[in-house]
PDB file of N, CA and C in Angstrom:
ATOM      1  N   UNK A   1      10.461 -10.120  -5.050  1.00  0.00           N
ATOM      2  CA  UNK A   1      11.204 -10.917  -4.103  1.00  0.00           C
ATOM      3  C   UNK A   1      10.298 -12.067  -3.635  1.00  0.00           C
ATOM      4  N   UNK A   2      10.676 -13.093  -3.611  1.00  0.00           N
ATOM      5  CA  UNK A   2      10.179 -14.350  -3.179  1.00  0.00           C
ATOM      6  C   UNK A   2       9.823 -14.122  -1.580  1.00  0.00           C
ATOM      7  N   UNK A   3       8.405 -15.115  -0.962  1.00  0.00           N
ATOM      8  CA  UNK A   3       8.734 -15.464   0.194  1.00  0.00           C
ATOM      9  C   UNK A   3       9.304 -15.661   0.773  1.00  0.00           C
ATOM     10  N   UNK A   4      10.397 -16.722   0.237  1.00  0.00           N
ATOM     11  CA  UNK A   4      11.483 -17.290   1.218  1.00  0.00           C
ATOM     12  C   UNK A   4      12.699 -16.127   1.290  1.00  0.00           C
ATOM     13  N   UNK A   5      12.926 -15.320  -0.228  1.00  0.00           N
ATOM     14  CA  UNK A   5      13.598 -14.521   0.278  1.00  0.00           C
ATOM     15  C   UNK A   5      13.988 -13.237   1.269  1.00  0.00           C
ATOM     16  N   UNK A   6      12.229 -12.986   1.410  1.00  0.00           N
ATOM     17  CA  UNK A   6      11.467 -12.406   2.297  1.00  0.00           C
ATOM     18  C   UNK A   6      11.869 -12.869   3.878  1.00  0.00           C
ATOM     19  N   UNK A   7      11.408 -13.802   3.988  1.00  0.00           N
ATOM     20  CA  UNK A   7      11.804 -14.494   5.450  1.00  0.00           C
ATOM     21  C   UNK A   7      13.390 -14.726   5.683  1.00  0.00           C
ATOM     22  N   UNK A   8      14.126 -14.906   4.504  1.00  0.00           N
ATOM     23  CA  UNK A   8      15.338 -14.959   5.258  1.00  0.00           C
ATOM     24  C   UNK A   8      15.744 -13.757   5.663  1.00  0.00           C
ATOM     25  N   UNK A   9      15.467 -12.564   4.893  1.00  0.00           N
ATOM     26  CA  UNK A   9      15.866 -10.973   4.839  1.00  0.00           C
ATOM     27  C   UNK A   9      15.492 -10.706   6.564  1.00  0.00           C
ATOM     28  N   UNK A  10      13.994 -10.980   7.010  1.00  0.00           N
ATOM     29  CA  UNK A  10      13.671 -10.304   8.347  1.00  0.00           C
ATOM     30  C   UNK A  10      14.476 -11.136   8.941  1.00  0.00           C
ATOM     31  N   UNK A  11      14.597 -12.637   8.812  1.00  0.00           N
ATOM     32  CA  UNK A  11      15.603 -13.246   9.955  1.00  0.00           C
ATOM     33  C   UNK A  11      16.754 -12.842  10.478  1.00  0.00           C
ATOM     34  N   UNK A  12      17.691 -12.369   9.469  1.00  0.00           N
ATOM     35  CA  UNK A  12      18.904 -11.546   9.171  1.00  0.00           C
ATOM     36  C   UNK A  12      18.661 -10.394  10.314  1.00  0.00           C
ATOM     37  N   UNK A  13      17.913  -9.368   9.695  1.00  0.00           N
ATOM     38  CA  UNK A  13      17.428  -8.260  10.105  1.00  0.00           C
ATOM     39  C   UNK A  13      17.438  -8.577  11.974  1.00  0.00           C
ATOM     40  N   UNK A  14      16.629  -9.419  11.788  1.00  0.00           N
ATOM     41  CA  UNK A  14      16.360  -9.640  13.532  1.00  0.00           C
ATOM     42  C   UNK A  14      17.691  -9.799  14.254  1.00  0.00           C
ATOM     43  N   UNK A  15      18.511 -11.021  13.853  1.00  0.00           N
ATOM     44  CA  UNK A  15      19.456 -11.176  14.245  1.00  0.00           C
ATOM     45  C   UNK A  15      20.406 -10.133  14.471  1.00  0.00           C
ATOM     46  N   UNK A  16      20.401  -8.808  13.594  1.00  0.00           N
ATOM     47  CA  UNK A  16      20.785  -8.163  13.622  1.00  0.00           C
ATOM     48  C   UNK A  16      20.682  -7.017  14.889  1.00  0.00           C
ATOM     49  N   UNK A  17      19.231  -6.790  14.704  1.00  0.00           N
ATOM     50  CA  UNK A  17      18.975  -5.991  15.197  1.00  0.00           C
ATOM     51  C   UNK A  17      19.333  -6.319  17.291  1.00  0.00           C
ATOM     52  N   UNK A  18      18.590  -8.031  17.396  1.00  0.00           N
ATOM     53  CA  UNK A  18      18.783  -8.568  19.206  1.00  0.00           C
ATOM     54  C   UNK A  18      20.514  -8.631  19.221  1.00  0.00           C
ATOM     55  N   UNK A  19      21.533  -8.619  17.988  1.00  0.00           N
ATOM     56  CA  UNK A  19      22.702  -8.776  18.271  1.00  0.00           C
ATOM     57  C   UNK A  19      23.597  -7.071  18.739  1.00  0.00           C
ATOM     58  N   UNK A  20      22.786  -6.173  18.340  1.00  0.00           N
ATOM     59  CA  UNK A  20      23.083  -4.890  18.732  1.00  0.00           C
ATOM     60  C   UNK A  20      22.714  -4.357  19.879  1.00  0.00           C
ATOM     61  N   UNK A  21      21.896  -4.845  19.978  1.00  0.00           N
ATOM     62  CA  UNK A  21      21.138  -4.642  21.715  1.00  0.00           C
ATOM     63  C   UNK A  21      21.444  -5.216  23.107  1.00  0.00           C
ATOM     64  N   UNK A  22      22.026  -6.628  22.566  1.00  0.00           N
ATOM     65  CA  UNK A  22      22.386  -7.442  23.890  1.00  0.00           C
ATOM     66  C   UNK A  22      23.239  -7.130  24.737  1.00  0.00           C
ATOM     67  N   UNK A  23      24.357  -5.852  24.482  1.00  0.00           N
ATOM     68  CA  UNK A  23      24.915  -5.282  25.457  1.00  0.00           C
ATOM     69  C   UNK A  23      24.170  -4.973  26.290  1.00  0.00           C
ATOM     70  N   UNK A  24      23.034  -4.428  25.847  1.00  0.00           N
ATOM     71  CA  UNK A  24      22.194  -3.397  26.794  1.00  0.00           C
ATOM     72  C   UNK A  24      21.332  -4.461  28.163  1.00  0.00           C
ATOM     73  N   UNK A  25      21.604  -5.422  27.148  1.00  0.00           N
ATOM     74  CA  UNK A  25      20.600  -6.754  28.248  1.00  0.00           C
ATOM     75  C   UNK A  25      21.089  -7.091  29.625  1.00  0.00           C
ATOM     76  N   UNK A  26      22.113  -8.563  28.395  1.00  0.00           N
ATOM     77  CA  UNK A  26      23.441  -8.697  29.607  1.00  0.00           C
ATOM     78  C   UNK A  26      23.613  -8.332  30.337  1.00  0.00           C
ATOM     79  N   UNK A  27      24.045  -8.540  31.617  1.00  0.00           N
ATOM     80  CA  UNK A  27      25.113  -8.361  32.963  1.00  0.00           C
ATOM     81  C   UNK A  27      26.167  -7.705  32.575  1.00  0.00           C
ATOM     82  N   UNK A  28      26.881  -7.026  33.204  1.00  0.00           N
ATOM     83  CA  UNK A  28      27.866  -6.274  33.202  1.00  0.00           C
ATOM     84  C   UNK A  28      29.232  -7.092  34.066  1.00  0.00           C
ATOM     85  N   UNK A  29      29.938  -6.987  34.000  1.00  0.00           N
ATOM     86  CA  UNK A  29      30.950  -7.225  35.062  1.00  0.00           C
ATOM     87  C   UNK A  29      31.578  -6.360  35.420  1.00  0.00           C
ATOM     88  N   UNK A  30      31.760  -6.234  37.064  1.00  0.00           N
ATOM     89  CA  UNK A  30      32.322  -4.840  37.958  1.00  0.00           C
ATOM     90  C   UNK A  30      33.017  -5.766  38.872  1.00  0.00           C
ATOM     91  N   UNK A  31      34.433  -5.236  38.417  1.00  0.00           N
ATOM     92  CA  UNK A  31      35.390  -5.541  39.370  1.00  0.00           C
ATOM     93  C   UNK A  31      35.674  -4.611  40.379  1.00  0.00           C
ATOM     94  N   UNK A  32      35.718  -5.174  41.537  1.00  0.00           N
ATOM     95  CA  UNK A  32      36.434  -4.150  42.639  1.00  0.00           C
ATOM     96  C   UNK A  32      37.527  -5.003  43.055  1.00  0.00           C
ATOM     97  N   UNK A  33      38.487  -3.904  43.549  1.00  0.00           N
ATOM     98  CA  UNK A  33      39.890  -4.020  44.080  1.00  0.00           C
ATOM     99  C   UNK A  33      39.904  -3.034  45.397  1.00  0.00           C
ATOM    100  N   UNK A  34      40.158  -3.787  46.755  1.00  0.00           N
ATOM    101  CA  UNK A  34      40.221  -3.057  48.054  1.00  0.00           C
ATOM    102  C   UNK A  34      41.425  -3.199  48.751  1.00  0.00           C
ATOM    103  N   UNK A  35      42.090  -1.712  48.567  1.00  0.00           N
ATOM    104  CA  UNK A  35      43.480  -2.200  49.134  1.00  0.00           C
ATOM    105  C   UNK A  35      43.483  -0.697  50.312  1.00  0.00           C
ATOM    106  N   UNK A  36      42.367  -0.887  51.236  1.00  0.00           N
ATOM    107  CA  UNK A  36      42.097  -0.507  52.251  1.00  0.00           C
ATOM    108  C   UNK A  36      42.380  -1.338  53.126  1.00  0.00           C
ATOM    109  N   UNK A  37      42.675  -1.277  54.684  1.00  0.00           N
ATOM    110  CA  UNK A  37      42.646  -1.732  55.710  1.00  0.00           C
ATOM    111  C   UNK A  37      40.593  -1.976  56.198  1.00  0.00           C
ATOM    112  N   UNK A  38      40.129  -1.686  56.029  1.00  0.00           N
ATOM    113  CA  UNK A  38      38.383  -2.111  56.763  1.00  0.00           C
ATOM    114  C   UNK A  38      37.974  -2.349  55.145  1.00  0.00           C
ATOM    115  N   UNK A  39      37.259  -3.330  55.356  1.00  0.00           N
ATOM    116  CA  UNK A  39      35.925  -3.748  54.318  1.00  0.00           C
ATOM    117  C   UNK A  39      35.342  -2.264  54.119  1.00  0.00           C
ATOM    118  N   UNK A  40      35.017  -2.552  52.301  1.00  0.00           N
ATOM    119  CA  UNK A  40      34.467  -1.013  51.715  1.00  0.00           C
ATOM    120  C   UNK A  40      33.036  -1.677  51.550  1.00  0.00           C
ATOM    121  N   UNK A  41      31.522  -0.663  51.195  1.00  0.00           N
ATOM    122  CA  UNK A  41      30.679  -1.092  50.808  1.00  0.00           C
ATOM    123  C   UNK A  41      30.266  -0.518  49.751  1.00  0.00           C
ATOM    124  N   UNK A  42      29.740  -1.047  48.642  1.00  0.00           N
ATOM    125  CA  UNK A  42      28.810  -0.787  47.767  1.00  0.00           C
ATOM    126  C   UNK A  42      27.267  -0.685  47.846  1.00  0.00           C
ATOM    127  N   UNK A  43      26.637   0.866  47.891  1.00  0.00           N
ATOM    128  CA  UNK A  43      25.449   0.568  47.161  1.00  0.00           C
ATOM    129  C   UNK A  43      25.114   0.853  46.185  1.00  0.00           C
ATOM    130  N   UNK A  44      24.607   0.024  44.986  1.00  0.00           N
ATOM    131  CA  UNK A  44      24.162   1.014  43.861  1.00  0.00           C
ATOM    132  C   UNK A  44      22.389   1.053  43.509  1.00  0.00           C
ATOM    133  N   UNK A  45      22.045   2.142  43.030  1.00  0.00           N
ATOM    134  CA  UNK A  45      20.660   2.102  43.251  1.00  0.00           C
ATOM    135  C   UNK A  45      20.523   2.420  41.700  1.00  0.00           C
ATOM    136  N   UNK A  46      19.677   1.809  41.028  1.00  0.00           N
ATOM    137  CA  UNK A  46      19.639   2.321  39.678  1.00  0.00           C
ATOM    138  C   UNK A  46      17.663   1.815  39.233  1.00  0.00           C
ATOM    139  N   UNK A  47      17.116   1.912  37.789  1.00  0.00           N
ATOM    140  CA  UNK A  47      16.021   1.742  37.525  1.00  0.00           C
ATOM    141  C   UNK A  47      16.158   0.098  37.617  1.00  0.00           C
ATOM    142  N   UNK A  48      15.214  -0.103  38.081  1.00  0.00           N
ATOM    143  CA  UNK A  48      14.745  -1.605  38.526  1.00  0.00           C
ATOM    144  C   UNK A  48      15.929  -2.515  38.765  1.00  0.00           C
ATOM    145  N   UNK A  49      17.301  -2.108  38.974  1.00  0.00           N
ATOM    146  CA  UNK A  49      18.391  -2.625  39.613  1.00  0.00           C
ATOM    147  C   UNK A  49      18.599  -2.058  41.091  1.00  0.00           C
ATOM    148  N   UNK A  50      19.503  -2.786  41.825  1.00  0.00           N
ATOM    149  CA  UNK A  50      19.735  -2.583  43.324  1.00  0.00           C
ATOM    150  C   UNK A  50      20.762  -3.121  44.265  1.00  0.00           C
ATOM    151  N   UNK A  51      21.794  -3.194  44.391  1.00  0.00           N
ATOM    152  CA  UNK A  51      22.851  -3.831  44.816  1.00  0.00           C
ATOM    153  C   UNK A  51      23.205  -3.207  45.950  1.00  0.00           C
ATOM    154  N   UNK A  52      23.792  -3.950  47.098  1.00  0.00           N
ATOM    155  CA  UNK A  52      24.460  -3.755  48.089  1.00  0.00           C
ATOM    156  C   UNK A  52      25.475  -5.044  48.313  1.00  0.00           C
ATOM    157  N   UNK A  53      27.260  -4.229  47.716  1.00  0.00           N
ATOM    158  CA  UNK A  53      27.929  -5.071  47.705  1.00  0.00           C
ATOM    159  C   UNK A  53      29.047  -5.278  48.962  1.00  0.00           C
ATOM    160  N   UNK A  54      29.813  -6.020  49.577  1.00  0.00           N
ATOM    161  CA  UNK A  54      30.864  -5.996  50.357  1.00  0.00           C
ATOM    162  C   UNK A  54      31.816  -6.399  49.480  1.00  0.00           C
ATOM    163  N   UNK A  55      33.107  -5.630  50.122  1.00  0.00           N
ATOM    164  CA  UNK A  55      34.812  -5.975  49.447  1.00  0.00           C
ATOM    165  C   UNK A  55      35.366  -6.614  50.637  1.00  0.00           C
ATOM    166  N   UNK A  56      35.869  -7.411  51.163  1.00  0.00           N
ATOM    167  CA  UNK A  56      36.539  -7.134  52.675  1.00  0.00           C
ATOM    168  C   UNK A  56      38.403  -6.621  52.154  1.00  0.00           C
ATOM    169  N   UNK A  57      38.723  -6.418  52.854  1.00  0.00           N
ATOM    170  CA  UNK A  57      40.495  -5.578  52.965  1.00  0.00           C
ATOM    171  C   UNK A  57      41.081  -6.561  52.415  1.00  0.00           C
ATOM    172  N   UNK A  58      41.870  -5.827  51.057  1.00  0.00           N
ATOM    173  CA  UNK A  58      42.911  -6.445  50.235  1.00  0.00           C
ATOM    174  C   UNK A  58      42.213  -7.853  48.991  1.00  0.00           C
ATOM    175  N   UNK A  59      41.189  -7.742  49.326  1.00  0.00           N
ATOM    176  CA  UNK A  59      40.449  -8.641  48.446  1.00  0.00           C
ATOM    177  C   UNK A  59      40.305  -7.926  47.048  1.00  0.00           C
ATOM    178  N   UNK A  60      40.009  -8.799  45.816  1.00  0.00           N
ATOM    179  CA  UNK A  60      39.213  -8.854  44.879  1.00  0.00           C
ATOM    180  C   UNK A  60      38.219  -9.404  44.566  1.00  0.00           C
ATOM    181  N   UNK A  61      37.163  -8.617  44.023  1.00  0.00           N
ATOM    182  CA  UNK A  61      35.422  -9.291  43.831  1.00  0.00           C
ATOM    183  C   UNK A  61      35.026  -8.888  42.552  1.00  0.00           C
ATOM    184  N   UNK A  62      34.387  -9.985  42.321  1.00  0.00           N
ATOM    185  CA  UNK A  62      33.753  -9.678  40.618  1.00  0.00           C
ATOM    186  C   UNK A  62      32.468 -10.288  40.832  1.00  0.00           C
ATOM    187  N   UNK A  63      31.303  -8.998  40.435  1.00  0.00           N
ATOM    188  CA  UNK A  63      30.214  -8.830  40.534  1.00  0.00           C
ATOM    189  C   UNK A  63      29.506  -8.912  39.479  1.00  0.00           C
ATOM    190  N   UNK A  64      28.257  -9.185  38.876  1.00  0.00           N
ATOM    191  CA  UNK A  64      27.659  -9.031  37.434  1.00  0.00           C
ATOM    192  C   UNK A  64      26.513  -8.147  37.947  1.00  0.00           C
ATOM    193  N   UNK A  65      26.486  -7.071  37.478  1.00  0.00           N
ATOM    194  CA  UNK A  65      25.468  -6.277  37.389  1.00  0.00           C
ATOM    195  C   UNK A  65      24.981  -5.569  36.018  1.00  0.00           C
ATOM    196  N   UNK A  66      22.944  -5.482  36.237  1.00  0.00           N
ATOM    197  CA  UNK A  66      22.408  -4.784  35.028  1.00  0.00           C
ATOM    198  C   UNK A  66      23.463  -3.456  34.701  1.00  0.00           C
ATOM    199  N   UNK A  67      23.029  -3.261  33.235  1.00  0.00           N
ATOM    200  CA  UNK A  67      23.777  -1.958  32.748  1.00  0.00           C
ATOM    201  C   UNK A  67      22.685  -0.945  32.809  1.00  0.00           C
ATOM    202  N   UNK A  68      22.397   0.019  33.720  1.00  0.00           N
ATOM    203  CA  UNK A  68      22.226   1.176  33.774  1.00  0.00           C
ATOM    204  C   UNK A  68      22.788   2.424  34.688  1.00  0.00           C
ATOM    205  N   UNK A  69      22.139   3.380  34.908  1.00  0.00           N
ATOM    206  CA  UNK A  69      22.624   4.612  35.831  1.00  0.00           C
ATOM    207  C   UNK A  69      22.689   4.101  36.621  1.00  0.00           C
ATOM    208  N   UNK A  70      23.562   4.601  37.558  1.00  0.00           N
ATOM    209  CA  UNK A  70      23.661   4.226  39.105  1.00  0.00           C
ATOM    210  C   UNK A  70      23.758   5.177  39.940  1.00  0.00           C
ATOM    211  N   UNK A  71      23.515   5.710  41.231  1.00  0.00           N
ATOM    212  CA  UNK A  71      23.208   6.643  42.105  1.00  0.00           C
ATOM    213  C   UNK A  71      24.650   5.295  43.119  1.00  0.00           C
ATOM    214  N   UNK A  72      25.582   5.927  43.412  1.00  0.00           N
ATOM    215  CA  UNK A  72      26.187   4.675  43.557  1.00  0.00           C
ATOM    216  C   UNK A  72      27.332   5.518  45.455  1.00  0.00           C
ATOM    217  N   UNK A  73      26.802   4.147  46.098  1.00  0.00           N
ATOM    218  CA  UNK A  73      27.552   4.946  47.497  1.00  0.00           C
ATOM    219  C   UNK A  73      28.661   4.073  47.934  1.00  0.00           C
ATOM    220  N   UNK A  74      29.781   4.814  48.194  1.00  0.00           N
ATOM    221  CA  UNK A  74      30.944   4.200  48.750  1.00  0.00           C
ATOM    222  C   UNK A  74      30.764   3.876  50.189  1.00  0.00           C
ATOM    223  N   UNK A  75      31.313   2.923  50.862  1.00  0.00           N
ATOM    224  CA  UNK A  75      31.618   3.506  52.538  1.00  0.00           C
ATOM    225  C   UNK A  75      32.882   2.342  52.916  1.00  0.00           C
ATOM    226  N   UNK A  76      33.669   3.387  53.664  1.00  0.00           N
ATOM    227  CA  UNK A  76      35.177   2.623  53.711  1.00  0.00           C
ATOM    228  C   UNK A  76      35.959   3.622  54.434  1.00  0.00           C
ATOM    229  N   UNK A  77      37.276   2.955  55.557  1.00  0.00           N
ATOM    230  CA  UNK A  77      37.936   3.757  56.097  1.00  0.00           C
ATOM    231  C   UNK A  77      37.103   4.273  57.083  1.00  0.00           C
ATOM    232  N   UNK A  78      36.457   3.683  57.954  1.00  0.00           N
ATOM    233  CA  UNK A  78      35.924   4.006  59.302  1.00  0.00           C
ATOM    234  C   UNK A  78      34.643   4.725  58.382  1.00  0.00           C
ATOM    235  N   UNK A  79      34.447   5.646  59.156  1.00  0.00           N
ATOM    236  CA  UNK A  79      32.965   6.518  58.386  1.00  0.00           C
ATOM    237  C   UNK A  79      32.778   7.090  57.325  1.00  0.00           C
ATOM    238  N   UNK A  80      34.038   6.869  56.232  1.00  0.00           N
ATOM    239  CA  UNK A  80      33.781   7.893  55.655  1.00  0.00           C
ATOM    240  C   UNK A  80      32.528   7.318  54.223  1.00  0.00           C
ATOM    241  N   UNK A  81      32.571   8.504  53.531  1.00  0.00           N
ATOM    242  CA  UNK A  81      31.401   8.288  52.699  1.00  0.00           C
ATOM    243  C   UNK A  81      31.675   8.732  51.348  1.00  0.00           C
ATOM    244  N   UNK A  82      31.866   8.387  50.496  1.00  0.00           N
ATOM    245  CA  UNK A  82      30.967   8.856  48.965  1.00  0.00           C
ATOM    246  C   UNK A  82      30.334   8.685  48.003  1.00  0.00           C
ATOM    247  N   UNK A  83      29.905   9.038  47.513  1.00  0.00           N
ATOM    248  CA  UNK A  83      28.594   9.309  46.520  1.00  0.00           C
ATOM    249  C   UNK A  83      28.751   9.579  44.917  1.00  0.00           C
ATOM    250  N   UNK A  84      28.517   9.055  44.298  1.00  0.00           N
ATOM    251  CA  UNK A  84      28.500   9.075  42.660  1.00  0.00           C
ATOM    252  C   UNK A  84      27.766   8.280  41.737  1.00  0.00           C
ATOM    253  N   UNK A  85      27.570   9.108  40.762  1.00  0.00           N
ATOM    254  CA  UNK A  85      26.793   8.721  39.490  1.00  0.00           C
ATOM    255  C   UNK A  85      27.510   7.762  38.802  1.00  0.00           C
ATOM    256  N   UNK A  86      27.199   6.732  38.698  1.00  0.00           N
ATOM    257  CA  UNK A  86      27.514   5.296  37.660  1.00  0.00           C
ATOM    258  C   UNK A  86      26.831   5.153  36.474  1.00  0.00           C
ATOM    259  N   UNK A  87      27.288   5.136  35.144  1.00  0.00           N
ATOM    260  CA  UNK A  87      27.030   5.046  34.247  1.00  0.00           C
ATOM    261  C   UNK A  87      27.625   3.672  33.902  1.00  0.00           C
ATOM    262  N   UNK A  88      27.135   2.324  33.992  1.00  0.00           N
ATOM    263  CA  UNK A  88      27.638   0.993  33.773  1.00  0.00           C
ATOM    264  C   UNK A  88      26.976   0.675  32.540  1.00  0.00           C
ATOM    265  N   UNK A  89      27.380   0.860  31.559  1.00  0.00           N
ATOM    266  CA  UNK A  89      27.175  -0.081  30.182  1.00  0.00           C
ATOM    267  C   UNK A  89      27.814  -0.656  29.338  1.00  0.00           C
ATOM    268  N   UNK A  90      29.455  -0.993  30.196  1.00  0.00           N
ATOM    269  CA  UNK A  90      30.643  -2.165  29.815  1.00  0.00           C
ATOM    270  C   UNK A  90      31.333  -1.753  30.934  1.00  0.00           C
ATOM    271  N   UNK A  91      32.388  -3.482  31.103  1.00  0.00           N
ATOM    272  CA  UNK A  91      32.964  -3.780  32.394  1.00  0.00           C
ATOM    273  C   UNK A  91      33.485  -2.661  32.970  1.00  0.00           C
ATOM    274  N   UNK A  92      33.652  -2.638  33.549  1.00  0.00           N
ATOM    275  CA  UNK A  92      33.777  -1.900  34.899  1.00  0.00           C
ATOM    276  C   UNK A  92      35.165  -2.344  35.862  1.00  0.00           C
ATOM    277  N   UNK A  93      35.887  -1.474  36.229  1.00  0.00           N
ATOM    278  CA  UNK A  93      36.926  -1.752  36.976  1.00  0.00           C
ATOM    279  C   UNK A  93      36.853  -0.706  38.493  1.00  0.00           C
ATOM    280  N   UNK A  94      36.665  -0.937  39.563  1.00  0.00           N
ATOM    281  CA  UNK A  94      36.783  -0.175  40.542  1.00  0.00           C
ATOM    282  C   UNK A  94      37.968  -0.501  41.753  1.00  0.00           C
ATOM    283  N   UNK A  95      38.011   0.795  42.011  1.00  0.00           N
ATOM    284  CA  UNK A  95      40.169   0.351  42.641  1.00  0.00           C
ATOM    285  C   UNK A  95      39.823   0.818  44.119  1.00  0.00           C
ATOM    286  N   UNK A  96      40.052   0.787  45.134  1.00  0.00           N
ATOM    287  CA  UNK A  96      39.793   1.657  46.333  1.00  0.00           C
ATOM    288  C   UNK A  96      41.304   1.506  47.294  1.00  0.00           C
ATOM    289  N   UNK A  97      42.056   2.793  46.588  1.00  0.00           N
ATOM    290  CA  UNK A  97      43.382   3.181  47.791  1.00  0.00           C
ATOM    291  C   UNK A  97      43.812   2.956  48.680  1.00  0.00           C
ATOM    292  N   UNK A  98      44.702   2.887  49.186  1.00  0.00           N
ATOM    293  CA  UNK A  98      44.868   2.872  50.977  1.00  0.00           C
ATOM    294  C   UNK A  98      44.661   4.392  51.533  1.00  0.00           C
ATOM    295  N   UNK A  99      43.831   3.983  52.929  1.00  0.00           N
ATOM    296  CA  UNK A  99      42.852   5.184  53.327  1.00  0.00           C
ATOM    297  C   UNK A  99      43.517   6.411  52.976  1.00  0.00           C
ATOM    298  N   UNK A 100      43.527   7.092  53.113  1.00  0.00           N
ATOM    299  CA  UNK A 100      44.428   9.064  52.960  1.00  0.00           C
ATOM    300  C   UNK A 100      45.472   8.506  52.055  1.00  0.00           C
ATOM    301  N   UNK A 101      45.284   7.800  50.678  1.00  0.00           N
ATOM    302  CA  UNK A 101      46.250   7.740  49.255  1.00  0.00           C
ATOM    303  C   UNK A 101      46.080   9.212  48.778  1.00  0.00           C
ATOM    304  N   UNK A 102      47.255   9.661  48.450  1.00  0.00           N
ATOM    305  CA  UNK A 102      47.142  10.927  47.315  1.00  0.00           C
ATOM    306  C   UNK A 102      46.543  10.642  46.019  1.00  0.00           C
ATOM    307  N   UNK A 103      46.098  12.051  45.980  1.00  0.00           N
ATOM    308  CA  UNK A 103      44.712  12.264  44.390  1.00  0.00           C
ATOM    309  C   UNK A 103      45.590  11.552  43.071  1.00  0.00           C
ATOM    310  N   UNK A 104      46.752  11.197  42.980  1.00  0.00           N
ATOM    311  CA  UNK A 104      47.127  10.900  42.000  1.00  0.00           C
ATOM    312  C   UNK A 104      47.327   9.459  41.954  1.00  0.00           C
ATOM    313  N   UNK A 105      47.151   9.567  40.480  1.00  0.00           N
ATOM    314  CA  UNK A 105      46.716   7.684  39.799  1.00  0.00           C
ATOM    315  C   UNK A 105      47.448   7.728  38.940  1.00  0.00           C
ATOM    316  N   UNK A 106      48.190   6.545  38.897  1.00  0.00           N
ATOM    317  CA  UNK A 106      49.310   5.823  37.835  1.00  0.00           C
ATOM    318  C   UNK A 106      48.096   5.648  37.050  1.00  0.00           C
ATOM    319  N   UNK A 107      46.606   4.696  37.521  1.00  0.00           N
ATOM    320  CA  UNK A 107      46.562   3.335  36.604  1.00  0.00           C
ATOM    321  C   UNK A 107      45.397   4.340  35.736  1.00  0.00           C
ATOM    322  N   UNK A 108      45.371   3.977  34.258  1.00  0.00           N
ATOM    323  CA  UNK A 108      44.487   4.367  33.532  1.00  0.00           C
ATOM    324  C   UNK A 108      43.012   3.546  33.553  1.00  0.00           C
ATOM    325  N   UNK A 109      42.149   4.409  32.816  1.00  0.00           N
ATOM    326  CA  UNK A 109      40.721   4.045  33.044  1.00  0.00           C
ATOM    327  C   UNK A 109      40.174   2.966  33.840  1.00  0.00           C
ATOM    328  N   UNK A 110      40.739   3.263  34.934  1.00  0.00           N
ATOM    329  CA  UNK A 110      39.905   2.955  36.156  1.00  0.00           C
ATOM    330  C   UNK A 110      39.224   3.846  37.163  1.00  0.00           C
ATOM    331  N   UNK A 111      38.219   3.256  37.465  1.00  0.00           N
ATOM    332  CA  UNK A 111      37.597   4.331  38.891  1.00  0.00           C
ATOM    333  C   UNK A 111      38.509   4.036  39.862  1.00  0.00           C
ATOM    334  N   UNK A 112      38.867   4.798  40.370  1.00  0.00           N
ATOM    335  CA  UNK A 112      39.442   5.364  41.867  1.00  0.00           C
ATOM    336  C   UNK A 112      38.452   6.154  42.832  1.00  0.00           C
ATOM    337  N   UNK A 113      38.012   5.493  43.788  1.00  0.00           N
ATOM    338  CA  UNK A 113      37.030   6.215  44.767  1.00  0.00           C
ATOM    339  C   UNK A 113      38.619   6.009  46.209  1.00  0.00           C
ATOM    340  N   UNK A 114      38.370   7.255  46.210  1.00  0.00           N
ATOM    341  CA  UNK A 114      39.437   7.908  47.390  1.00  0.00           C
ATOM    342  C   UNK A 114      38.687   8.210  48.648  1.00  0.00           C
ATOM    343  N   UNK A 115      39.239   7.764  50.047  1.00  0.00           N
ATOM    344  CA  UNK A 115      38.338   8.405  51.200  1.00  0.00           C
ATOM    345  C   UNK A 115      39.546   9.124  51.255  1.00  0.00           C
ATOM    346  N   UNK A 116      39.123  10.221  51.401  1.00  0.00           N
ATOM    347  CA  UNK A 116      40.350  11.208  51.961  1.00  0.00           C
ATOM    348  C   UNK A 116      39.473  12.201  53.457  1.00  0.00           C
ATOM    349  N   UNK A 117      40.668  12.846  53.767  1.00  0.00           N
ATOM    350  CA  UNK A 117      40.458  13.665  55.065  1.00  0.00           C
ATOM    351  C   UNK A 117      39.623  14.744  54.627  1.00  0.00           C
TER     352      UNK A 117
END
């Protein structure tokens, strides 16, 4: 094999290889949807990422965040609180109920974080 055919082969290769990965790079996009009465908050805590987001009531927000784990905290509906593991490594859709909504969801693959009683 020739030099040059040599060098085009790893170029390829490379391209290949940073074009399989760049999900992992990239920003993410995380939509939230708040169809609460009080502003919800976001924190997410993840490896060398860190966010603390606001929704205010009836709004939509679109956020770009790194793709990794997330240790991820709700707060909405006066005090209430919850807590979950985020796994963000493509967009992201997050929905938040009106306060005491029943456990059941029309909409498919979306997060639903519920404050309930």
């Amino acid at each position: 094999m020739s030099a040059r055919k040599r060098l085009l082969f790893l170029v390829l290769a490379a391209v290949f290889f940073l074009s399989s990965i760049s999900p992992l790079v990239n920003p993410i996009r995380l939509t939230v949807r708040n169809n609460t009465y009080t502003t919800v908050y976001l924190k997410l805590e993840g490896k060398k990422a860190y966010y603390y987001l606001s929704v205010y009531p009836g709004e939509v927000e679109t956020f770009s965040v790194k793709p990794t784990l997330y240790k991820a905290t709700f707060w909405g509906c006066g005090t209430k609180k919850v807590i979950r593991q985020l796994n963000i490594r493509q967009q992201i859709r997050i929905i938040f109920p009106p306060c005491n909504a029943p456990k059941k969801s029309t909409e498919k693959k979306i997060l639903r974080i519920l404050f309930s009683k």
